[in-house]
C-alpha atoms as a PDB file:
ATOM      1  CA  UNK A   1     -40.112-117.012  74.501  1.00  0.00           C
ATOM      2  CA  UNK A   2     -43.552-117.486  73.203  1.00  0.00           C
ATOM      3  CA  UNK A   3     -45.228-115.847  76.163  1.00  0.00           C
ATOM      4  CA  UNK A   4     -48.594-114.398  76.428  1.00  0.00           C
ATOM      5  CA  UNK A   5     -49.110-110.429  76.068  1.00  0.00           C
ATOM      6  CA  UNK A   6     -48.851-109.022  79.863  1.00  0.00           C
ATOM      7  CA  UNK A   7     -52.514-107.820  79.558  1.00  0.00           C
ATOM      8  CA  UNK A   8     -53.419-111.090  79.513  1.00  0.00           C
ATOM      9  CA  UNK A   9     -52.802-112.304  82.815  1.00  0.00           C
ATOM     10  CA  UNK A  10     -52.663-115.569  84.111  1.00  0.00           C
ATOM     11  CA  UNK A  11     -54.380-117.039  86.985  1.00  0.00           C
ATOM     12  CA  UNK A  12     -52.881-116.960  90.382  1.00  0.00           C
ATOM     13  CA  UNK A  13     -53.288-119.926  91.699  1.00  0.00           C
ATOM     14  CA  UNK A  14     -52.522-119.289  95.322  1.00  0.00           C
ATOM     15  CA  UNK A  15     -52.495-115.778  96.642  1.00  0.00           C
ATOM     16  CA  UNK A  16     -53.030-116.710 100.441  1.00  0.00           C
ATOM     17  CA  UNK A  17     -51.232-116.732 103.760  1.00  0.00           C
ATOM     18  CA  UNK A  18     -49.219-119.702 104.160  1.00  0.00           C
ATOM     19  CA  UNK A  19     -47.360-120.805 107.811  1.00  0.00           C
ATOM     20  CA  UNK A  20     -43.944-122.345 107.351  1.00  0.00           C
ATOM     21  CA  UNK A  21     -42.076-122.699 110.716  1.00  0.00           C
ATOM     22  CA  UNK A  22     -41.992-119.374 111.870  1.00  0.00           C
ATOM     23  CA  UNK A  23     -43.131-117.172 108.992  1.00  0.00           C
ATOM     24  CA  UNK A  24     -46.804-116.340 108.368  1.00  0.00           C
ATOM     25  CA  UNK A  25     -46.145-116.151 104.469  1.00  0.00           C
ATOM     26  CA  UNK A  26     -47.985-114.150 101.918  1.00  0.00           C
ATOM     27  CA  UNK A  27     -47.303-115.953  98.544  1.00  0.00           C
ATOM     28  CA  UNK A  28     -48.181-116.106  94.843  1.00  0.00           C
ATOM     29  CA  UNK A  29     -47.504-119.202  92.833  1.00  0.00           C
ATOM     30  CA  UNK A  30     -48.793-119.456  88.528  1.00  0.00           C
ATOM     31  CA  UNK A  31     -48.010-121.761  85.988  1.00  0.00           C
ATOM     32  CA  UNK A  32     -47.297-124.855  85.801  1.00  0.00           C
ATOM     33  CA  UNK A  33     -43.321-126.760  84.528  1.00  0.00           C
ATOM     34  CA  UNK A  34     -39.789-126.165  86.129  1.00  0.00           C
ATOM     35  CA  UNK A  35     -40.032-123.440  88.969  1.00  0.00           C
ATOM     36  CA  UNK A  36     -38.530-120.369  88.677  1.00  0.00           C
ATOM     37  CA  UNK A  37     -38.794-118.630  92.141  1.00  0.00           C
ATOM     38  CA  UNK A  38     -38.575-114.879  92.278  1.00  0.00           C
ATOM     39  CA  UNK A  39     -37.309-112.892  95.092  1.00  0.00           C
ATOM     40  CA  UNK A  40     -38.083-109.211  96.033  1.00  0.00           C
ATOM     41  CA  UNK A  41     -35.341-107.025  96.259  1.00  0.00           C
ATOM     42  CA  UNK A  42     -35.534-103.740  99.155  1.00  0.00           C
ATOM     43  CA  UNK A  43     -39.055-103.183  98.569  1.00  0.00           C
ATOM     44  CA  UNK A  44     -39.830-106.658 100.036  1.00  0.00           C
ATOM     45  CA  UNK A  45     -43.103-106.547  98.358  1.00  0.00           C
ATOM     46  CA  UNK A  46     -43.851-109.211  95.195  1.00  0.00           C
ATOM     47  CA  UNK A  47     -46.002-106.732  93.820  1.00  0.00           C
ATOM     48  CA  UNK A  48     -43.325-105.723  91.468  1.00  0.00           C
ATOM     49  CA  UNK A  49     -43.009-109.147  89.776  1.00  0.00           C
ATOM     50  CA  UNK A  50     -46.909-109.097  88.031  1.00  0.00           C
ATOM     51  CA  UNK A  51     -45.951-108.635  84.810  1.00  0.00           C
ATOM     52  CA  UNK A  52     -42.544-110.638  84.925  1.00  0.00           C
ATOM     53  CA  UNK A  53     -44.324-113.822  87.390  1.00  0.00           C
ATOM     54  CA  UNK A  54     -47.539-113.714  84.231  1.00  0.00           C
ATOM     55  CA  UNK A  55     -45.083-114.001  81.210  1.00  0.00           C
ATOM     56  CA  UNK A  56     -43.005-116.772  83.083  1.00  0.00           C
ATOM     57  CA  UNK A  57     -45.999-118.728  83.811  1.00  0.00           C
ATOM     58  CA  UNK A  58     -47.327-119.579  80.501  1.00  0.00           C
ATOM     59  CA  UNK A  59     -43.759-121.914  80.614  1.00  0.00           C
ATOM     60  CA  UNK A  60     -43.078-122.460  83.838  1.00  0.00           C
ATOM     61  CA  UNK A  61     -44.181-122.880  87.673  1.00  0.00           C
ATOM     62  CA  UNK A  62     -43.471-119.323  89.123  1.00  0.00           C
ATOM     63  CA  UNK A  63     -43.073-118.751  92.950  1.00  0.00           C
ATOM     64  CA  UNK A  64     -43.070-115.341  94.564  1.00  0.00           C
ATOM     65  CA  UNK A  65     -44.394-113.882  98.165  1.00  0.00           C
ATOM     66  CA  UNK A  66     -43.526-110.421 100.368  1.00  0.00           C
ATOM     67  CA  UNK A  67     -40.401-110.859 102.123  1.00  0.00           C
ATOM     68  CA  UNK A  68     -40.501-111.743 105.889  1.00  0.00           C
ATOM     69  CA  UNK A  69     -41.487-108.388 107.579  1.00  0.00           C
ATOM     70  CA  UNK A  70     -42.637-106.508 104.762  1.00  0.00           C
ATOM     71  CA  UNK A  71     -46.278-105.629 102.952  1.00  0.00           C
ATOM     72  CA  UNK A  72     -48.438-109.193 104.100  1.00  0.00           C
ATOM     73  CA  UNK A  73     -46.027-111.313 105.278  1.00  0.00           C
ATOM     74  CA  UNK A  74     -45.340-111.683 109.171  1.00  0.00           C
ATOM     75  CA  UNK A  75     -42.067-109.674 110.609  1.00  0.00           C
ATOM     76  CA  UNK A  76     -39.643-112.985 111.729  1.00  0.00           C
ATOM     77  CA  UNK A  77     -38.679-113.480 115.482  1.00  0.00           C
ATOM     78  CA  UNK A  78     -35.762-112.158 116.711  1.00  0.00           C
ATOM     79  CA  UNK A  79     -36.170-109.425 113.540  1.00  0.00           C
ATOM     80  CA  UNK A  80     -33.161-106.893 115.180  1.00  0.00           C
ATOM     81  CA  UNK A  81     -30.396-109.543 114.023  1.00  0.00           C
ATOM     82  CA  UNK A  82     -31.661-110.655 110.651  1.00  0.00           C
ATOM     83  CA  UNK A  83     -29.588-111.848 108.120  1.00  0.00           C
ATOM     84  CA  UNK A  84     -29.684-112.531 104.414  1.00  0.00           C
ATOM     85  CA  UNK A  85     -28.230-115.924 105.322  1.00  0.00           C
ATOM     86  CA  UNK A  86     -31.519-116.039 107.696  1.00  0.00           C
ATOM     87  CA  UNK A  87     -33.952-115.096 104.812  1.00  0.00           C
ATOM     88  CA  UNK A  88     -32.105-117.672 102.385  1.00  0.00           C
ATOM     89  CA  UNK A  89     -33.095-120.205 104.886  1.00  0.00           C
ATOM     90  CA  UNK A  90     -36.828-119.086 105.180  1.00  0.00           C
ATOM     91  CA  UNK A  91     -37.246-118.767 101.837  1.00  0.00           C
ATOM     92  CA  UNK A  92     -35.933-122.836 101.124  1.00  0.00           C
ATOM     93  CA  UNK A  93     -38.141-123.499 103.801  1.00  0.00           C
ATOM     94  CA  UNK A  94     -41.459-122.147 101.901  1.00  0.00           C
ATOM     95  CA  UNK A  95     -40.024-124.108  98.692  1.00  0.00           C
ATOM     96  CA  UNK A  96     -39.647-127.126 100.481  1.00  0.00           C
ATOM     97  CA  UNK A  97     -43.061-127.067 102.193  1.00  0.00           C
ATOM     98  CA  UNK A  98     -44.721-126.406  98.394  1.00  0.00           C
ATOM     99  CA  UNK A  99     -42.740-129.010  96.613  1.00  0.00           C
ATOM    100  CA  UNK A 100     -40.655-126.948  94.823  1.00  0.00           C
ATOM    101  CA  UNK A 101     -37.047-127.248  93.358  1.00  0.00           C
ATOM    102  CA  UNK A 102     -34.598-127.525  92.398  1.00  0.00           C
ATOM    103  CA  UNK A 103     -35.290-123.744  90.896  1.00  0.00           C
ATOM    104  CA  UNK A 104     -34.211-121.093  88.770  1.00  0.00           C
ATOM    105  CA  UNK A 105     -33.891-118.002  91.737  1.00  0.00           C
ATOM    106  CA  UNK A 106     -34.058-114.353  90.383  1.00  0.00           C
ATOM    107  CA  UNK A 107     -33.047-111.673  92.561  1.00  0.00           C
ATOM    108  CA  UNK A 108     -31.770-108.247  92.385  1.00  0.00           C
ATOM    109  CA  UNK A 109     -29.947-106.060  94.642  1.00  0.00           C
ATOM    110  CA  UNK A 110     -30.443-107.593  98.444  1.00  0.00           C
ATOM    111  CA  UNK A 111     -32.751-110.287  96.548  1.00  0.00           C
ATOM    112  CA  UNK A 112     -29.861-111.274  94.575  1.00  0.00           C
ATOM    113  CA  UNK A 113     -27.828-111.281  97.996  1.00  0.00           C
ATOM    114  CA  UNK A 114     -30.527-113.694  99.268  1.00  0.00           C
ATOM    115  CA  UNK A 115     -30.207-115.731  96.085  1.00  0.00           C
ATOM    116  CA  UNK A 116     -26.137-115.703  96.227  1.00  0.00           C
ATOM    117  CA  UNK A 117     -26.979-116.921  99.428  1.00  0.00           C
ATOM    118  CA  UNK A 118     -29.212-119.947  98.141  1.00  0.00           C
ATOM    119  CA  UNK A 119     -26.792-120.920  96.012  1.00  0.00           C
ATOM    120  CA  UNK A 120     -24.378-121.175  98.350  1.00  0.00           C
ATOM    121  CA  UNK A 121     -25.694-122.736 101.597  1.00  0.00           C
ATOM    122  CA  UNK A 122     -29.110-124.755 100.199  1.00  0.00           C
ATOM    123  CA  UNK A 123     -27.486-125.663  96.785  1.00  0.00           C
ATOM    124  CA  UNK A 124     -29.973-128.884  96.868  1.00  0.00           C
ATOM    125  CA  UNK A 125     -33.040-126.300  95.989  1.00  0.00           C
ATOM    126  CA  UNK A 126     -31.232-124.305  93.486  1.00  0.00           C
ATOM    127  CA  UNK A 127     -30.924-125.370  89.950  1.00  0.00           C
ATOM    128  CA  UNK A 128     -29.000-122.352  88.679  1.00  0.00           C
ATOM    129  CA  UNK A 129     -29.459-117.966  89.973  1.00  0.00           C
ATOM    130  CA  UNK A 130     -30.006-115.500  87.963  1.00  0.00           C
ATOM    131  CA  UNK A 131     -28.495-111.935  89.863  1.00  0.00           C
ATOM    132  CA  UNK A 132     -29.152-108.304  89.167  1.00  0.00           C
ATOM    133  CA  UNK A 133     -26.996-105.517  90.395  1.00  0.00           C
ATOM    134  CA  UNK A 134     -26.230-107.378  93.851  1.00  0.00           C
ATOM    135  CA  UNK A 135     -26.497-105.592  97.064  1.00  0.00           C
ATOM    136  CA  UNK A 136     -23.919-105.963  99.773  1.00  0.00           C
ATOM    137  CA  UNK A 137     -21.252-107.690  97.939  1.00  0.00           C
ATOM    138  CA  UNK A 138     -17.670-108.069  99.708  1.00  0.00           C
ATOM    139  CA  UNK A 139     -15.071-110.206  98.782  1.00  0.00           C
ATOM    140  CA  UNK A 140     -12.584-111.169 101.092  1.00  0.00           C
ATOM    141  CA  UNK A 141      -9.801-109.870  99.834  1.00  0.00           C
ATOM    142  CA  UNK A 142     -11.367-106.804  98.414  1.00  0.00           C
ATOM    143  CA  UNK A 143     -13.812-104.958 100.501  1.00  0.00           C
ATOM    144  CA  UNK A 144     -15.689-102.828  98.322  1.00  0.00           C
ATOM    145  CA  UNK A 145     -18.698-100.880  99.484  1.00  0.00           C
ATOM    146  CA  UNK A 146     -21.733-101.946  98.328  1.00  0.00           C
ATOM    147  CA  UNK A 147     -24.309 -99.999  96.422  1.00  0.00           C
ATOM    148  CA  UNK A 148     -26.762 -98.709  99.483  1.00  0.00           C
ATOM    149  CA  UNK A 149     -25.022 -98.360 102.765  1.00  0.00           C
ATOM    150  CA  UNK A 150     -23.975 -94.448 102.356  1.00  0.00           C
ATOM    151  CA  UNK A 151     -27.214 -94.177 101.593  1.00  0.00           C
ATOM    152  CA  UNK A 152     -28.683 -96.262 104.451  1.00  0.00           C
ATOM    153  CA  UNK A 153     -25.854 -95.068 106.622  1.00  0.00           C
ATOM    154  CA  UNK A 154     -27.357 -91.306 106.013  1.00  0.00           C
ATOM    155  CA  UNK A 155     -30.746 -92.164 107.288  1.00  0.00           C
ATOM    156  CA  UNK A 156     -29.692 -94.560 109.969  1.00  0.00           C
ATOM    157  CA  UNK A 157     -30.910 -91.942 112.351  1.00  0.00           C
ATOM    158  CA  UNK A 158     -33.709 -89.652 111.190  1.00  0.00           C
ATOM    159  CA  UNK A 159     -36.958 -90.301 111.554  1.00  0.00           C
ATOM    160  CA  UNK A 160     -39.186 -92.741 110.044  1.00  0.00           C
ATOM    161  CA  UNK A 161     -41.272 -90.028 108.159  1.00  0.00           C
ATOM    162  CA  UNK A 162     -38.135 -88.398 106.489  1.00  0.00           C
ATOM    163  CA  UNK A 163     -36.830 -92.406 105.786  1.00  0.00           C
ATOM    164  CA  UNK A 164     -40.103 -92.858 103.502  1.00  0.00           C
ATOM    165  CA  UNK A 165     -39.655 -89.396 101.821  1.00  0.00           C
ATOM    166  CA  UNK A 166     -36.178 -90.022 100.867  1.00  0.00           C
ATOM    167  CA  UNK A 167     -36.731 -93.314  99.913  1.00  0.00           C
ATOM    168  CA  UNK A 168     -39.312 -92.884  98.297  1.00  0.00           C
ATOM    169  CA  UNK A 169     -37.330 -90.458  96.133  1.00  0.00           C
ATOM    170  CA  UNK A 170     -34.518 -92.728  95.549  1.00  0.00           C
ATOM    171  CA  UNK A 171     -36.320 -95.570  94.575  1.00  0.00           C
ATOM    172  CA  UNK A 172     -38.368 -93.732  91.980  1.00  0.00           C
ATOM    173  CA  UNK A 173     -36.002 -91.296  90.446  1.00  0.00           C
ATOM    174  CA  UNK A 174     -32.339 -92.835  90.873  1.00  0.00           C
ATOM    175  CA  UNK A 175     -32.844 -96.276  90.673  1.00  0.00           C
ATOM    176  CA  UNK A 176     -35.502 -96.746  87.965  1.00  0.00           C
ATOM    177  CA  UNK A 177     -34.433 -94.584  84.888  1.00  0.00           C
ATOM    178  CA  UNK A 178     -38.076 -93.674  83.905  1.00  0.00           C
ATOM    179  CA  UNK A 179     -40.082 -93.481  87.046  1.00  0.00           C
ATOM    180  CA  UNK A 180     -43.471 -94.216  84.621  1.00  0.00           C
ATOM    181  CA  UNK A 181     -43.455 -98.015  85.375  1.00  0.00           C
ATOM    182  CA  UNK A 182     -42.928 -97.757  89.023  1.00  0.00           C
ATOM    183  CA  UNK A 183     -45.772 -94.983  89.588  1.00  0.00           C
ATOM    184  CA  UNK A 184     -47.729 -97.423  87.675  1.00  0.00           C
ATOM    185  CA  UNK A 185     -47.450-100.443  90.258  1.00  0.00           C
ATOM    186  CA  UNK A 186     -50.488 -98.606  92.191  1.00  0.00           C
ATOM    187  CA  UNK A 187     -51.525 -97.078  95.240  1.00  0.00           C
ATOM    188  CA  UNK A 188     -51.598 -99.996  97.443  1.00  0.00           C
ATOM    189  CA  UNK A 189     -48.125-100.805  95.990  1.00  0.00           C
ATOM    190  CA  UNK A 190     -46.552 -98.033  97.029  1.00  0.00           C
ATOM    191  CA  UNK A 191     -48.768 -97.843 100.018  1.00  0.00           C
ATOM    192  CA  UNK A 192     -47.430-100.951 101.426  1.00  0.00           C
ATOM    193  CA  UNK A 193     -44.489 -99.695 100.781  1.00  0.00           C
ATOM    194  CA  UNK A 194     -44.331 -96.686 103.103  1.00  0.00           C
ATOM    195  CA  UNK A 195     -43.705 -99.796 106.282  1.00  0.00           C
ATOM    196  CA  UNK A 196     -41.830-101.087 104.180  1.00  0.00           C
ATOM    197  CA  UNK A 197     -38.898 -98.686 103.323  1.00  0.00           C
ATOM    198  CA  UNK A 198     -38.475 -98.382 107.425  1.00  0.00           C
ATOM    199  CA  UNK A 199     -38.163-102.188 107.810  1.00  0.00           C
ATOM    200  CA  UNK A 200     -35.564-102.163 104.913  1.00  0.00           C
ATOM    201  CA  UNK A 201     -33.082 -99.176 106.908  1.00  0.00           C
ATOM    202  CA  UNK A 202     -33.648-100.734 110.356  1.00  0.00           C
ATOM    203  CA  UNK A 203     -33.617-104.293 109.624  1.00  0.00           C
ATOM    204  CA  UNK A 204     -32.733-105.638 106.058  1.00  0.00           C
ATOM    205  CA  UNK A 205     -29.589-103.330 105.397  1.00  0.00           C
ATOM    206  CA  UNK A 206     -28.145-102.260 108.869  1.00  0.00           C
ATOM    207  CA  UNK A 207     -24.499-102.866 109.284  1.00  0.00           C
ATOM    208  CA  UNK A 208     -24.062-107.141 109.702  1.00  0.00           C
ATOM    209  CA  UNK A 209     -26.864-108.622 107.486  1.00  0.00           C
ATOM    210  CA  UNK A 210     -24.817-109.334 104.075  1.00  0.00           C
ATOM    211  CA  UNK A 211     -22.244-112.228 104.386  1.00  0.00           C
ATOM    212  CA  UNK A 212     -19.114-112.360 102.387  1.00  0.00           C
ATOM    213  CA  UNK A 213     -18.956-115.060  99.301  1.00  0.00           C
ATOM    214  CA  UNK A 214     -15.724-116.591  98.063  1.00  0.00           C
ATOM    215  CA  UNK A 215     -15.365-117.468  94.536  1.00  0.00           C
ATOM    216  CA  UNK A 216     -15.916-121.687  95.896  1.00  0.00           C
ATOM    217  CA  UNK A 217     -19.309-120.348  97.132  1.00  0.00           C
ATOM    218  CA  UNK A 218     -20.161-118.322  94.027  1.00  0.00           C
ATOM    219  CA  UNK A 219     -19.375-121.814  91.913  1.00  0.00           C
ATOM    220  CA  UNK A 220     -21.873-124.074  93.622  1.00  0.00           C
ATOM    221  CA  UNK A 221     -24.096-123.464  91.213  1.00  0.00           C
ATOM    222  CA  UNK A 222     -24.299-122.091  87.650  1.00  0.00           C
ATOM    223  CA  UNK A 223     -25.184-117.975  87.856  1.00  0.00           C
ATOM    224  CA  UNK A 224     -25.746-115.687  85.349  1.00  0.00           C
ATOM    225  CA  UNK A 225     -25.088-112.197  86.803  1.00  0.00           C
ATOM    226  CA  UNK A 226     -26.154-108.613  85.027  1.00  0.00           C
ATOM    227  CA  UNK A 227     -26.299-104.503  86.258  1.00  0.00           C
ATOM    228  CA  UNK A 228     -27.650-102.182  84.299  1.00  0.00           C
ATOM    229  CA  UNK A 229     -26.190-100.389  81.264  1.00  0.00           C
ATOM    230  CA  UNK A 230     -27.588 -97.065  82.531  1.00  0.00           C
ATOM    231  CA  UNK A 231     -26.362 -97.809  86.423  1.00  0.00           C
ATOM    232  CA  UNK A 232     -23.471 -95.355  86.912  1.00  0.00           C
ATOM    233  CA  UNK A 233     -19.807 -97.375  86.792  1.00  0.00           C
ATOM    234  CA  UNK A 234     -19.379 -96.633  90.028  1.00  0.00           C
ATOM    235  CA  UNK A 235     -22.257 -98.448  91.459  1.00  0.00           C
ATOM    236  CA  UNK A 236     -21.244-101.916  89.417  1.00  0.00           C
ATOM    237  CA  UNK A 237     -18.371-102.007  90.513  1.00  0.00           C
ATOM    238  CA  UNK A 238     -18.134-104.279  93.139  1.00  0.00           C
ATOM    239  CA  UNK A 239     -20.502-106.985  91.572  1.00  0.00           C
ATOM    240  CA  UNK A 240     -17.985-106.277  88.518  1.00  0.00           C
ATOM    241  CA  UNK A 241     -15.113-107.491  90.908  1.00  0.00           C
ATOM    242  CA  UNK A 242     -17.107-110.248  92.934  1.00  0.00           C
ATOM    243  CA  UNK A 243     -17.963-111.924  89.323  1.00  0.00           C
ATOM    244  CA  UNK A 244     -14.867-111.537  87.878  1.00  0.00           C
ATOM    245  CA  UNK A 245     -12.979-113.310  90.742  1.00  0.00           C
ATOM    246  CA  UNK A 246     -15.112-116.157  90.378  1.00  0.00           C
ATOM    247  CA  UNK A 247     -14.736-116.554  86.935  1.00  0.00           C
ATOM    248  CA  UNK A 248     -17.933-115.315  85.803  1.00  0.00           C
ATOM    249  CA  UNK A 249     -18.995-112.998  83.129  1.00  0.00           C
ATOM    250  CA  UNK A 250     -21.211-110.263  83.659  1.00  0.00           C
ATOM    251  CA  UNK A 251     -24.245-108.958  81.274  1.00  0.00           C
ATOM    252  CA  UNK A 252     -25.614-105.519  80.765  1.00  0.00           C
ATOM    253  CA  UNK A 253     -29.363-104.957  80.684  1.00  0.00           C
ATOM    254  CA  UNK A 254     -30.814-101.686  79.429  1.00  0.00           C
ATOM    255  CA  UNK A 255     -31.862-100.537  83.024  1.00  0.00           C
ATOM    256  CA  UNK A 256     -31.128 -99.021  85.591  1.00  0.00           C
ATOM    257  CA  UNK A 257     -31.753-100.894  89.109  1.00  0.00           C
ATOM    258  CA  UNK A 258     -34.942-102.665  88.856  1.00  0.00           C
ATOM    259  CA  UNK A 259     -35.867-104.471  85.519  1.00  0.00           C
ATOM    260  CA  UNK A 260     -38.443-106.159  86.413  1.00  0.00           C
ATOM    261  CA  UNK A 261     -40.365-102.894  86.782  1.00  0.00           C
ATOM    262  CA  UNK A 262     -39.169-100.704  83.602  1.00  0.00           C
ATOM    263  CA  UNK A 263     -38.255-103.978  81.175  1.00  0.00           C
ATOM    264  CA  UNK A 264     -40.075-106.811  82.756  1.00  0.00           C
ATOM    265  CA  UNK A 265     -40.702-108.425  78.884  1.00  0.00           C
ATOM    266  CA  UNK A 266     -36.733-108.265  78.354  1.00  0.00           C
ATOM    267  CA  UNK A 267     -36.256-109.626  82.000  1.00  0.00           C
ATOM    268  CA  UNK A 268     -38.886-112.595  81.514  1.00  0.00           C
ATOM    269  CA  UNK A 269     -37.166-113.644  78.467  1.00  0.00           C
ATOM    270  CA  UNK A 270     -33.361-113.301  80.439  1.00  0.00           C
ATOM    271  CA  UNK A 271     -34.824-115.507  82.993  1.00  0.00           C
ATOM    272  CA  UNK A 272     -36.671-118.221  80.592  1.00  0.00           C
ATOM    273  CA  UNK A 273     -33.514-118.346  78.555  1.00  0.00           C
ATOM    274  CA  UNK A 274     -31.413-119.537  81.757  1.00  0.00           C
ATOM    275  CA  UNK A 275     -34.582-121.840  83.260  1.00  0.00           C
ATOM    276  CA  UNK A 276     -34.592-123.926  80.067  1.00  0.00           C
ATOM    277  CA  UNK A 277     -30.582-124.272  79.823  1.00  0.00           C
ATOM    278  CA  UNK A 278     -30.878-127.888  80.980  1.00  0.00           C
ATOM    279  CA  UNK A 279     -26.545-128.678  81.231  1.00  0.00           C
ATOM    280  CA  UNK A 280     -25.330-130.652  84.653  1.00  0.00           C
ATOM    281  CA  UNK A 281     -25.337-127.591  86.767  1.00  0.00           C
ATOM    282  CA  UNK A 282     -22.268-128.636  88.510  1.00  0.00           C
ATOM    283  CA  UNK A 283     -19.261-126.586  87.836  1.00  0.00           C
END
């Protein structure tokens, strides 16, 4: 991928509040050529795609926005019994509205749950997903638990203070393996992110939200599904299985959690690699 050096960056062409239906939206679209649409993972916050969204856009149309509820975009109605199906929805909406699709959908961990769940219920919109270290995943027959609910289960009910101190922790020591990158996302960044990591424990990731996927709904569409080689075994393993029984192979990145913060250049050129792969994407 021939992309620009991340210093320079590229212009943003919208960076503005958008209404679709009932989300006030804060979103960022560059570039111009196939879309590749880029969804933020427990953070909610799109902050974390700059350098990834800039190197994509010197190739292709590149959509992300803060998550419904989190950093600048408005908290959904009926917000106690959100789903990622829910978010999925929203999310086809906004492309819709902007002309946009089908796309190329990044997401990791409850991203990639909201782009698993793209694929499988708005299939029109999606040209082919590219998945990270899932969050959430259950198949049928084997229910595994996923990556964050002991975690989220823990804090389920302290207060919201000690719920930003611990995840704050977590997010910047255990699932970035050099924190460097992350502190370096800023102040408002991680300001933002302070109503953030509450919204994510009470709403996002509380018991009901993830849906299961058979292997028929994780072949609607072409995916190409990775966790990170320096992600402990034991928190792979149920994307391991949910790949594996439908037939698809899994990649290792040199990460940890989140490589769009700590390898964005490797991660651009993952994701431009799949976005130009231009086979039928039925399966």
């Amino acid at each position: 991928m021939n992309a620009a050096p991340f210093a320079q960056r590229a212009d943003v062409e919208s960076g503005v509040h958008r209404r679709v239906d009932s989300i006030n939206w804060y979103y960022e679209l560059r570039g111009r050529g196939p879309t590749v649409v880029l969804i933020p993972s427990g953070e909610g916050d799109c902050g974390s795609f700059q350098k990834v969204a800039t190197s994509l856009s010197t190739e292709f149309t590149v959509l992300t926005f803060d998550m419904p509820g989190f950093s600048r975009s408005s908290d959904p109605p009926d917000f106690a019994n959100y789903s990622m199906s829910r978010a999925a929805s929203e999310i086809s909406a906004l492309m819709d509205t902007l002309g946009l699709g089908p796309a190329t959908v990044y997401g990791c961990s409850s991203g990639g749950h909201i782009a698993l769940c793209m694929a499988a219920e708005h299939t029109a919109l999606v040209k082919n997903v590219v998945v990270h270290e899932v969050a959430g995943m259950r198949r049928a027959a084997v229910p595994v638990a996923p990556l964050p609910i002991d975690f989220i289960a823990s804090l389920a009910g302290k207060s919201d203070a000690d719920i930003v101190t611990a995840c704050e922790e977590r997010f910047r020591n255990e699932l970035n393996e050099i924190p460097g990158p992350w502190d370096g996302l800023g102040g408002a960044f991680h300001k933002r992110l302070e109503r953030n990591y509450v919204t994510w424990v009470r709403r996002y990731i509380a018991p009901g939200r993830f849906r299961t996927f058979t292997a028929a709904d994780l072949r609607r569409c072409p995916i190409t599904w990775s966790v990170g080689a320096l992600t402990p075994a034991s928190r792979a393993v149920d994307n391991v299985i949910a790949a594996r029984g439908a037939d698809i192979d899994i990649a290792l990145l040199p990460c940890r959690h989140f490589p769009q913060v700590t390898i964005p250049e490797a991660l651009s050129q993952h994701i431009a690699g799949v976005a130009r792969d231009d086979r039928n994407p039925a399966r």
